[in-house]
Protein backbone atom coordinates (compact mmCIF):
# COMPACT_ATOMS: atom_id res chain seq x y z
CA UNK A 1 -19.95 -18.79 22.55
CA UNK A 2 -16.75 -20.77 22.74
CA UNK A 3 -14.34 -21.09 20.29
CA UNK A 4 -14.76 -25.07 20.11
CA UNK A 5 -18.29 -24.45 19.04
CA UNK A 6 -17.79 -22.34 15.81
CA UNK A 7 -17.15 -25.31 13.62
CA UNK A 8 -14.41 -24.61 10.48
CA UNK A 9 -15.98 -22.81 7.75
CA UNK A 10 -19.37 -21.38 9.93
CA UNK A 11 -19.36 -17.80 8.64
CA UNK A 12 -22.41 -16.79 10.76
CA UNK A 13 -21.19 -18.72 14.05
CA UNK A 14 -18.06 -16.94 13.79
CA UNK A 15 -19.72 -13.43 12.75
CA UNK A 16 -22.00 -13.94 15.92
CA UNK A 17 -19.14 -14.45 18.52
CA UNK A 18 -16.99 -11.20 16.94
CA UNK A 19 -20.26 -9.28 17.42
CA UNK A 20 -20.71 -10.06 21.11
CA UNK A 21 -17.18 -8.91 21.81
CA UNK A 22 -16.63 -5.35 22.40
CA UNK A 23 -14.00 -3.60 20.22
CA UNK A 24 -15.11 -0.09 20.52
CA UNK A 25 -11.72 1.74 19.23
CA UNK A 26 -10.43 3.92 22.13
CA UNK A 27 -9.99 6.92 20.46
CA UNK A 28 -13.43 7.49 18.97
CA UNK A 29 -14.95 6.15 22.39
CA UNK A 30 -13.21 6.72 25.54
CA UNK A 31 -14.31 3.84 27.39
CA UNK A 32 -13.61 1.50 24.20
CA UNK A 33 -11.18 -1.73 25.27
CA UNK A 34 -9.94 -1.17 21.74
CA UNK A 35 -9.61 -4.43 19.72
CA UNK A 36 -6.96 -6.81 21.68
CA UNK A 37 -10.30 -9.77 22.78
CA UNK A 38 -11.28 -9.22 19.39
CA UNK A 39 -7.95 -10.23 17.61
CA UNK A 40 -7.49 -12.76 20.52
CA UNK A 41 -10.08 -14.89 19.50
CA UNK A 42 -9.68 -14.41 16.36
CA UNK A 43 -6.08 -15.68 16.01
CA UNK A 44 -7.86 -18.98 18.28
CA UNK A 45 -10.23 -19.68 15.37
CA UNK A 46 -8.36 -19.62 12.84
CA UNK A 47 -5.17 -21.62 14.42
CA UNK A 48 -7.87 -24.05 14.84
CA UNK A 49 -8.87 -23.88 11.44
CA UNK A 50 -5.28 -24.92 10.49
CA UNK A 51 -3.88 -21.10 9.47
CA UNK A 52 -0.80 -19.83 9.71
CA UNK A 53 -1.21 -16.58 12.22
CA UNK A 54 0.69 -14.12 13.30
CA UNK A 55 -0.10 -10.80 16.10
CA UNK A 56 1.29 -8.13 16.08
CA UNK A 57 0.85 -4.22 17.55
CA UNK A 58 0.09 -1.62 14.63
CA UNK A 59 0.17 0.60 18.26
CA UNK A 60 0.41 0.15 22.04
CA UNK A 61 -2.52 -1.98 22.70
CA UNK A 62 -3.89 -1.81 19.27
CA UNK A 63 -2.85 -5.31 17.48
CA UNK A 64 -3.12 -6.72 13.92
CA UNK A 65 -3.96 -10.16 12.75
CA UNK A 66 -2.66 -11.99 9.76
CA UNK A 67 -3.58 -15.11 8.57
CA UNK A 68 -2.47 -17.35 5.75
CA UNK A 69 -3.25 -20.42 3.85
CA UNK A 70 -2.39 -22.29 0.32
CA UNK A 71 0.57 -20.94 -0.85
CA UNK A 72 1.97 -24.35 -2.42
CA UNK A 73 3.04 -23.04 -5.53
CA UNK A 74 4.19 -19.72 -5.70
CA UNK A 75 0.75 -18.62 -7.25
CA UNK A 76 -0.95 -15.05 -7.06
CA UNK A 77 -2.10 -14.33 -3.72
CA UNK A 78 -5.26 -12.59 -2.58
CA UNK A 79 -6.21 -10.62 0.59
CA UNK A 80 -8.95 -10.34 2.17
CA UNK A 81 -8.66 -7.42 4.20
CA UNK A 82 -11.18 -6.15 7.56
CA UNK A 83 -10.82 -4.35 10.48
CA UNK A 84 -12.40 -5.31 13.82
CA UNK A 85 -12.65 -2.20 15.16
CA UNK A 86 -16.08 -0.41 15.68
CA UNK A 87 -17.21 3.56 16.58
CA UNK A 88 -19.19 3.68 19.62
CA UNK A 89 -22.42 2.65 20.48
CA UNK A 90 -24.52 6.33 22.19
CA UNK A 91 -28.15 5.97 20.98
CA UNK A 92 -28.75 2.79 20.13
CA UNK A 93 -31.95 1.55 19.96
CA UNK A 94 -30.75 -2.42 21.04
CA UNK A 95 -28.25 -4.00 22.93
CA UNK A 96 -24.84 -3.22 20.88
CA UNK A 97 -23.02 -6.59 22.03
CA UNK A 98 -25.40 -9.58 22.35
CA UNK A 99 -25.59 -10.51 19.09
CA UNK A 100 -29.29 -10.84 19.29
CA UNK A 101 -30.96 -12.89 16.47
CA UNK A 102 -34.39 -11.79 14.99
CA UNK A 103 -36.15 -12.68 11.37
CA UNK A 104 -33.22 -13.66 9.83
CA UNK A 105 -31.32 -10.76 10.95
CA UNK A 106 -28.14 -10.77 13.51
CA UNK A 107 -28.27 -7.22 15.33
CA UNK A 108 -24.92 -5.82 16.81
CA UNK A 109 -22.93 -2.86 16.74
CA UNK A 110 -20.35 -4.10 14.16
CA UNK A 111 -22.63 -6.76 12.36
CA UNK A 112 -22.65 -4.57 8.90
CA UNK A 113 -19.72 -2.97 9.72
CA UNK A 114 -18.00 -5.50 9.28
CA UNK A 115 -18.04 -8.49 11.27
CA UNK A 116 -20.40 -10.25 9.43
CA UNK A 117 -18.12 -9.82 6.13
CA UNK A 118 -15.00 -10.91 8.36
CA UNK A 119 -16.77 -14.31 8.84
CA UNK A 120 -17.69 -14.69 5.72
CA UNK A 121 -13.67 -14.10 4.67
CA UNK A 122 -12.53 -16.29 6.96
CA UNK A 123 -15.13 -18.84 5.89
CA UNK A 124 -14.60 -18.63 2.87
CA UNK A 125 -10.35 -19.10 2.78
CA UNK A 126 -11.03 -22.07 4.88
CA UNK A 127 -13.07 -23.82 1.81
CA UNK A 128 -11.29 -22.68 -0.53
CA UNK A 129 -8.28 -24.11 0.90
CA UNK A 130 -10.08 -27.76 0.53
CA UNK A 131 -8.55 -27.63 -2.58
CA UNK A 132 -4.80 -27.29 -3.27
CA UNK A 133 -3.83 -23.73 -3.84
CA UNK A 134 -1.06 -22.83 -5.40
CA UNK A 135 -1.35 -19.20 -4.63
CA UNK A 136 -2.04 -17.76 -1.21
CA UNK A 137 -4.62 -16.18 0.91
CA UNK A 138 -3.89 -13.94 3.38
CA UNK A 139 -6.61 -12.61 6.04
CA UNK A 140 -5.63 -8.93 6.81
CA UNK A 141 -7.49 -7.91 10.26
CA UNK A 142 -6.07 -4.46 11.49
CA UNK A 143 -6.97 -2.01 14.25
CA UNK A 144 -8.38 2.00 13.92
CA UNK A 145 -9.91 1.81 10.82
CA UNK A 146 -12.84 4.20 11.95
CA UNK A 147 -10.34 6.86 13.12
CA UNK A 148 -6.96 6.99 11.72
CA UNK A 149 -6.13 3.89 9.99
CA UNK A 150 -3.11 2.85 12.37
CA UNK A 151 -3.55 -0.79 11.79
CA UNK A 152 -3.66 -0.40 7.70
CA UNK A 153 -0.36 1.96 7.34
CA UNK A 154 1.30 -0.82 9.60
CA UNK A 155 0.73 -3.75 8.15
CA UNK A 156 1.84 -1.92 4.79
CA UNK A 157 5.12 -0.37 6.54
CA UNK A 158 5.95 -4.43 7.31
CA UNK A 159 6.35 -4.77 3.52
CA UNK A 160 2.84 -7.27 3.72
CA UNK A 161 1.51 -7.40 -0.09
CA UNK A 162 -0.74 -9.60 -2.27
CA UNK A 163 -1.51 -9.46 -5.95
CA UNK A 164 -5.07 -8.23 -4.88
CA UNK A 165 -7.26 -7.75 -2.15
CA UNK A 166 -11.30 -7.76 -1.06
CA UNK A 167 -11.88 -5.30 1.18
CA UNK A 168 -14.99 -7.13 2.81
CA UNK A 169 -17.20 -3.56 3.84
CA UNK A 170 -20.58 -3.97 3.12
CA UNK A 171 -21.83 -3.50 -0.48
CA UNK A 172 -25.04 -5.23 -0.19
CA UNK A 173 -22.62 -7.81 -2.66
CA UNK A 174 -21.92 -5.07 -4.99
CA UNK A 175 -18.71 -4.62 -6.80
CA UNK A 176 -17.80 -1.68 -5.53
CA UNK A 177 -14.13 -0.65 -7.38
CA UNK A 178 -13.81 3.27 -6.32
CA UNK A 179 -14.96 5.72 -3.67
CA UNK A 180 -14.15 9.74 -2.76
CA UNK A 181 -11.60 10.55 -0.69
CA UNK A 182 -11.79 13.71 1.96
CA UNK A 183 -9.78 16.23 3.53
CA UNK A 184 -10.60 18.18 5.92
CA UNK A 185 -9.35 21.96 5.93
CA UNK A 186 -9.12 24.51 9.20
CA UNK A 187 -9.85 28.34 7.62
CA UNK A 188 -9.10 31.30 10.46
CA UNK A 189 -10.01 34.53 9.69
CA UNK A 190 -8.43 37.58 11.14
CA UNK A 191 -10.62 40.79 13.03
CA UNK A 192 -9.85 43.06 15.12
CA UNK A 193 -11.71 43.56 18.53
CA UNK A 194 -13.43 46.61 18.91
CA UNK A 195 -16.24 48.25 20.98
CA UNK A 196 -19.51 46.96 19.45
CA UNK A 197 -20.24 50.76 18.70
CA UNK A 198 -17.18 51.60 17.22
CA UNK A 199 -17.32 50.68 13.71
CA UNK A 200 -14.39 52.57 12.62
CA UNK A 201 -12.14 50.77 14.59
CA UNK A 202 -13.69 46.83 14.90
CA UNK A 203 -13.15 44.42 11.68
CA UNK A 204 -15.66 41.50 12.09
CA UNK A 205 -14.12 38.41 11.70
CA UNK A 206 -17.69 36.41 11.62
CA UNK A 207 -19.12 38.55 9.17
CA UNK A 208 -15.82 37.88 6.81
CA UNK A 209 -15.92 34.53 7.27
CA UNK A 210 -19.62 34.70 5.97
CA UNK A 211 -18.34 36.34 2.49
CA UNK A 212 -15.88 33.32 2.53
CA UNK A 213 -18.66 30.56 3.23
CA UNK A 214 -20.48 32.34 -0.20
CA UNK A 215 -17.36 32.08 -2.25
CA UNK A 216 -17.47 28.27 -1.01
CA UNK A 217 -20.80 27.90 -1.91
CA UNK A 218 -20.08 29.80 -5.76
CA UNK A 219 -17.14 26.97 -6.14
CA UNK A 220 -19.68 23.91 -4.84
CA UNK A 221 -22.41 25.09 -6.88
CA UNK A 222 -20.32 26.03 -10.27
CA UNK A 223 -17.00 24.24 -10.37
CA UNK A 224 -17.31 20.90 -8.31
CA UNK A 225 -20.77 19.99 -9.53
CA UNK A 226 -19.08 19.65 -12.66
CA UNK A 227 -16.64 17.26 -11.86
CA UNK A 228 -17.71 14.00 -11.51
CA UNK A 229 -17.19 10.38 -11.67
CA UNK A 230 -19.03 7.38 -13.82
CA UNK A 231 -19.40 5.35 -10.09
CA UNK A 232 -18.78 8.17 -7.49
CA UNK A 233 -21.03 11.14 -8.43
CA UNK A 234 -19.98 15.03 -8.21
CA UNK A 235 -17.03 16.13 -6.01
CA UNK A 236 -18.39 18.56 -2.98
CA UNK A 237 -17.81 20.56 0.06
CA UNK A 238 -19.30 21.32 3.25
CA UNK A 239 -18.84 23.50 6.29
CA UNK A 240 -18.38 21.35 8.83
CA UNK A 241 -17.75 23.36 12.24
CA UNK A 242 -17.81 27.80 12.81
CA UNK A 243 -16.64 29.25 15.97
CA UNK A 244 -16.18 32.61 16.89
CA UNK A 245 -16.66 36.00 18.51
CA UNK A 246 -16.14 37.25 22.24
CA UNK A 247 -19.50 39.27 23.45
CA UNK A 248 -22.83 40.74 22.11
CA UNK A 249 -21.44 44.38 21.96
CA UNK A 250 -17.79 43.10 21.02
CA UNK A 251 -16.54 42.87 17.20
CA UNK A 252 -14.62 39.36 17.08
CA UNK A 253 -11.16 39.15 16.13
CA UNK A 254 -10.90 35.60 14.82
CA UNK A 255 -13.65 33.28 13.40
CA UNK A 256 -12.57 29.54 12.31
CA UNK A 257 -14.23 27.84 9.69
CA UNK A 258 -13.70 24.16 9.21
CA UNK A 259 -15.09 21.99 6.11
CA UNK A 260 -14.69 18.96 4.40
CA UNK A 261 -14.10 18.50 1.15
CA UNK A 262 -15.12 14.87 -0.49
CA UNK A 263 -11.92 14.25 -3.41
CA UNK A 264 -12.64 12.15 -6.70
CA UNK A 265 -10.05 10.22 -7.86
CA UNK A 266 -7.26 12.49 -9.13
CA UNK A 267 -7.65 14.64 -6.83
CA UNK A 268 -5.31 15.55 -3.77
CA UNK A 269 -4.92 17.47 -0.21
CA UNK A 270 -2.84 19.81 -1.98
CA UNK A 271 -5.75 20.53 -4.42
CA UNK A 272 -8.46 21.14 -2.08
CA UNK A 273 -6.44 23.69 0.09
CA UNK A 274 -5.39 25.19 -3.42
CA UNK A 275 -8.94 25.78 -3.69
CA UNK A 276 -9.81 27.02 -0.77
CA UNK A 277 -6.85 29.79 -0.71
CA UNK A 278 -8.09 30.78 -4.13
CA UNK A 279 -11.76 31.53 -2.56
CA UNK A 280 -9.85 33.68 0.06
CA UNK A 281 -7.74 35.43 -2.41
CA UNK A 282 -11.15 36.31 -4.35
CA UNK A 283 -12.57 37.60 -1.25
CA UNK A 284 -9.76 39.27 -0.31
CA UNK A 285 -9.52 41.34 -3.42
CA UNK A 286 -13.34 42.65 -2.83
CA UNK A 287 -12.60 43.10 0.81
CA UNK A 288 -9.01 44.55 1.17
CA UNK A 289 -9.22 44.14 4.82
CA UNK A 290 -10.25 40.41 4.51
CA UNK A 291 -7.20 37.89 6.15
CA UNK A 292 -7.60 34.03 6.80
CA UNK A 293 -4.89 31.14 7.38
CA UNK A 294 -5.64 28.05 5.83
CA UNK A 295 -4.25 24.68 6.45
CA UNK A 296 -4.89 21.02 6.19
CA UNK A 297 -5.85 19.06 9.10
CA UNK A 298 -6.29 15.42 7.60
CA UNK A 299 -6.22 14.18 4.25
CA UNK A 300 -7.17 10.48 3.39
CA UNK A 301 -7.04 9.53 -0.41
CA UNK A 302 -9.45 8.16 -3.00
CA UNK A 303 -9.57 5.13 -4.46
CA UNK A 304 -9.67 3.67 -7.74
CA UNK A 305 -9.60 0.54 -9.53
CA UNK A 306 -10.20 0.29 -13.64
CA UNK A 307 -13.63 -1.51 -14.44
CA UNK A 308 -12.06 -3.80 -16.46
CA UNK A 309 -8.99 -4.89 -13.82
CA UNK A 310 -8.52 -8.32 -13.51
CA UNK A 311 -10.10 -8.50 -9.82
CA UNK A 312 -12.58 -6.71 -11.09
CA UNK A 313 -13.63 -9.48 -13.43
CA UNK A 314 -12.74 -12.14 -11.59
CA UNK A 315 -15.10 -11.26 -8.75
CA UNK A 316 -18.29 -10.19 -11.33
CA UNK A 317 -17.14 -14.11 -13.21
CA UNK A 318 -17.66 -15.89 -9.38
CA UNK A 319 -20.91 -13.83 -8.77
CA UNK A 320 -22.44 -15.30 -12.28
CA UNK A 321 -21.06 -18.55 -11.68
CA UNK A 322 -22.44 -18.51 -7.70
CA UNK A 323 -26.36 -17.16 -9.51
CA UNK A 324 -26.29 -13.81 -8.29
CA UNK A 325 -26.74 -10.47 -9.78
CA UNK A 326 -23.63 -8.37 -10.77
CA UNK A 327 -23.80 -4.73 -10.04
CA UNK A 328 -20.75 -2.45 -9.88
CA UNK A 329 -21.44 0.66 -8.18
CA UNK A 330 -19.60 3.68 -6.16
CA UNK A 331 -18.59 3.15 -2.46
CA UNK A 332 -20.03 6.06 -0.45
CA UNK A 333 -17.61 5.93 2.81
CA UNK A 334 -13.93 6.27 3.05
CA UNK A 335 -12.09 2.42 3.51
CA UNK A 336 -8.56 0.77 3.77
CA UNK A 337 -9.07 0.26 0.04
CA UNK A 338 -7.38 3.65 -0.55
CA UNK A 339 -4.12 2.49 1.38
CA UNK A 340 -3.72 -0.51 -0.31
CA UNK A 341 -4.36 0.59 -3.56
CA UNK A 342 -1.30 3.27 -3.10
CA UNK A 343 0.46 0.79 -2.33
CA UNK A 344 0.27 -1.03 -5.41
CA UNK A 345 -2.36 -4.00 -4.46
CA UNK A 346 -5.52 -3.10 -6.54
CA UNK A 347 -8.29 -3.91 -3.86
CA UNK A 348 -12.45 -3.32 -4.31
CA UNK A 349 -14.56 -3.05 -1.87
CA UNK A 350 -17.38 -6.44 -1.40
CA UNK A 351 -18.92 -7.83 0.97
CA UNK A 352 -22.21 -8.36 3.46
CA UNK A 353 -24.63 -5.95 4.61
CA UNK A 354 -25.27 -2.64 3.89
CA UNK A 355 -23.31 0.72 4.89
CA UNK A 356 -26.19 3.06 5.38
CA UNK A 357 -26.35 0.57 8.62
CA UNK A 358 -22.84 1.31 9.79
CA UNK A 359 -22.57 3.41 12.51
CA UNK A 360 -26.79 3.48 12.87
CA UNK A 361 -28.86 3.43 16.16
CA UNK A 362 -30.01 -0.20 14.55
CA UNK A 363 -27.51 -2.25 12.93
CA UNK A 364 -27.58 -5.30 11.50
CA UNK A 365 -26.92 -7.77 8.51
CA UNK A 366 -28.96 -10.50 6.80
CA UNK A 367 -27.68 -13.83 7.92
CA UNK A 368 -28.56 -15.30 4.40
CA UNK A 369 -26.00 -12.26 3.14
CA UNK A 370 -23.51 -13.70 4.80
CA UNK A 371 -23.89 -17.15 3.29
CA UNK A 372 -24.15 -15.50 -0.06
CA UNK A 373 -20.53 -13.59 0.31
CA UNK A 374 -18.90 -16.77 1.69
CA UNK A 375 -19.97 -18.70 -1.48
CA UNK A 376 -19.07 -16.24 -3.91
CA UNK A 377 -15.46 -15.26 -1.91
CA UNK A 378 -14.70 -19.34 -2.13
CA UNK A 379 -15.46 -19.61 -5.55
CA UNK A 380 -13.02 -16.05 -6.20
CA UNK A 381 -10.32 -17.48 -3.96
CA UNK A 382 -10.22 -20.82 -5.79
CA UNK A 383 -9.79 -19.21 -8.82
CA UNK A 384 -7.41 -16.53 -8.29
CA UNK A 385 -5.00 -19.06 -5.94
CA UNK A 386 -5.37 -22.36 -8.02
């Protein structure tokens, strides 16, 4: 599709076209062309569309959109934030880039997650800018969301704020204020290699690592279950990855142990490896001979906004007004909302779609979603930038 045929305002034209490009992001997918066509057409759109762009690289190759309109006044400003990256497309069960249409449904790697809620953004500033706005609306469209958030931490270190922001992931239109964080932690545990016979000399470094994997199992079962979270749940833990050992008739030296830990808000990194060393010290002081290095691989932060913040009720007052249910409800997946929110710009997750579809050998949105999230987004926008 050209550009001259998605029309101003078209949410599901413009969804369509950003689903038949490929942005697989290079690092997740080795043959992905990252997100440069993507943004490209992008920025063509919406200079067409009369917004005020701007491109820039968050990393070699890797560039950022922003986009703004309104802004007559001096008023509060809202972003909508999205990323136009996707993972990669192995085992899918359709095309990933034609942006096939069937019964209502547009099917595309990307279309839940979350092209379809970038055209609904996009759509939606557009109306809403019909009307004089005081405030301003900025469209935030970064790169690597699905690996290391590149694009995000960028566009923050440039000093870009707003006194909100939609992150448009799909919610299935929930309000979705909050969602876990995770860290993941590397554990290796110490043997020493010995003749499989001689169990005088050989300390098994699998075996250890076992007794470690029940003391992580003790503090899922009785400590993090009881932790929890009125949206989120429980906080948790899982072993993610084991390696280890040398031969059959060979005691191994080394063992490493790798897990994930999902983080409620209030928790940190520094608390789930405080954790963890705590389970080896226990160990440690049944088994003497037990000995394990622990550190932190990645750490990505959860996020939080109060029920009653004022995006919060702004967005559940332009559902009612726009005749649609209002359900606030947990985020199960890690998003941008995290960064921006420690950054000081309180941002909830809404938009198209639904997440259990992200990533999925079939994925796809409901074109009437799409409408839906434009309409309520341009009623929000109005509001917050008038």
């Amino acid at each position: 599709m050209s550009v001259a045929a998605i029309a101003p305002g078209d949410a599901r034209a413009l969804a369509r076209a950003l689903v038949r490009l490929d942005s697989r992001n290079p690092s997740l997918a080795p043959d992905g062309p990252g997100e440069s066509e993507c943004v490209a057409m992008l920025r063509e759109v919406l200079d067409a569309w009369g917004f005020r762009t701007e491109v820039y690289d968050a990393a070699p190759g890797r560039p950022n959109l922003l986009a703004r309109v309104g802004g007559a006044g001096g008023g509060a400003t809202l972003m909508l934030s999205g990323h136009v990256d996707v993972v990669g497309v192995d085992g899918m069960t359709h095309a990933p880039f034609d942006g096939m249409e069937r019964e209502g449904r547009l099917y595309g790697r990307g279309a839940a997650d979350m092209k379809g809620g970038i055209g609904a953004m996009c759509a939606a500033a557009w109306q809403a800018a019909r009307e004089t706005l005081t405030g301003e609306i900025v469209l935030a469209f970064t790169a690597d969301e699905e690996y290391e958030s590149v694009g995000t931490r960028a566009m923050l270190e440039r000093g870009v704020r707003a006194s909100a922001a939609i992150v448009g992931e799909p919610t299935r239109l929930d309000v979705m204020p909050a969602h876990r964080g995770f860290v993941w932690i590397e554990i290796v545990v110490s043997g020493r290699a010995a003749h499989g016979s001689r169990w005088d000399l050989g300390v098994d470094a699998i075996r250890h690592a076992g007794l470690l994997l029940a003391e992580l199992d003790r503090l899922d079962a009785e400590e993090l279950s009881t932790r929890t979270h009125p949206l989120l749940g429980r906080a948790s833990l899982h072993a993610s990855t084991i390696d280890g050992g040398i031969g059959m008739s060979t005691y191994p030296d080394r063992c490493v142990l790798r897990i994930e830990r999902r983080t409620l808000p209030g928790e940190t990194g520094e608390d789930a490896v405080a954790e963890v060393r705590r389970a080896c010290a226990s160990v440690h002081a049944r088994r003497p001979e037990f000995a394990a290095e622990v550190s932190l691989l990645m750490a990505q932060g959860p996020s939080d906004v109060a029920a009653d913040a004022k995006i919060v009720r702004a967005l559940e007052e332009a559902l009612s007004e726009r005749g649609e249910d209002v359900r606030v409800s947990g985020m199960s997946a890690w998003t941008d909302a995290a960064l921006l929110n420690a950054a000081g710009i309180p941002a909830i997750c809404f938009g198209p779609g639904d997440i259990s579809l992200a990533h999925a050998a079939e994925e796809y949105i409901p074109l009437p979603e799409i409408d839906r999230a434009t309409s309520v987004l341009t009623t929000l926008a109005r509001r917050w930038c008038a």
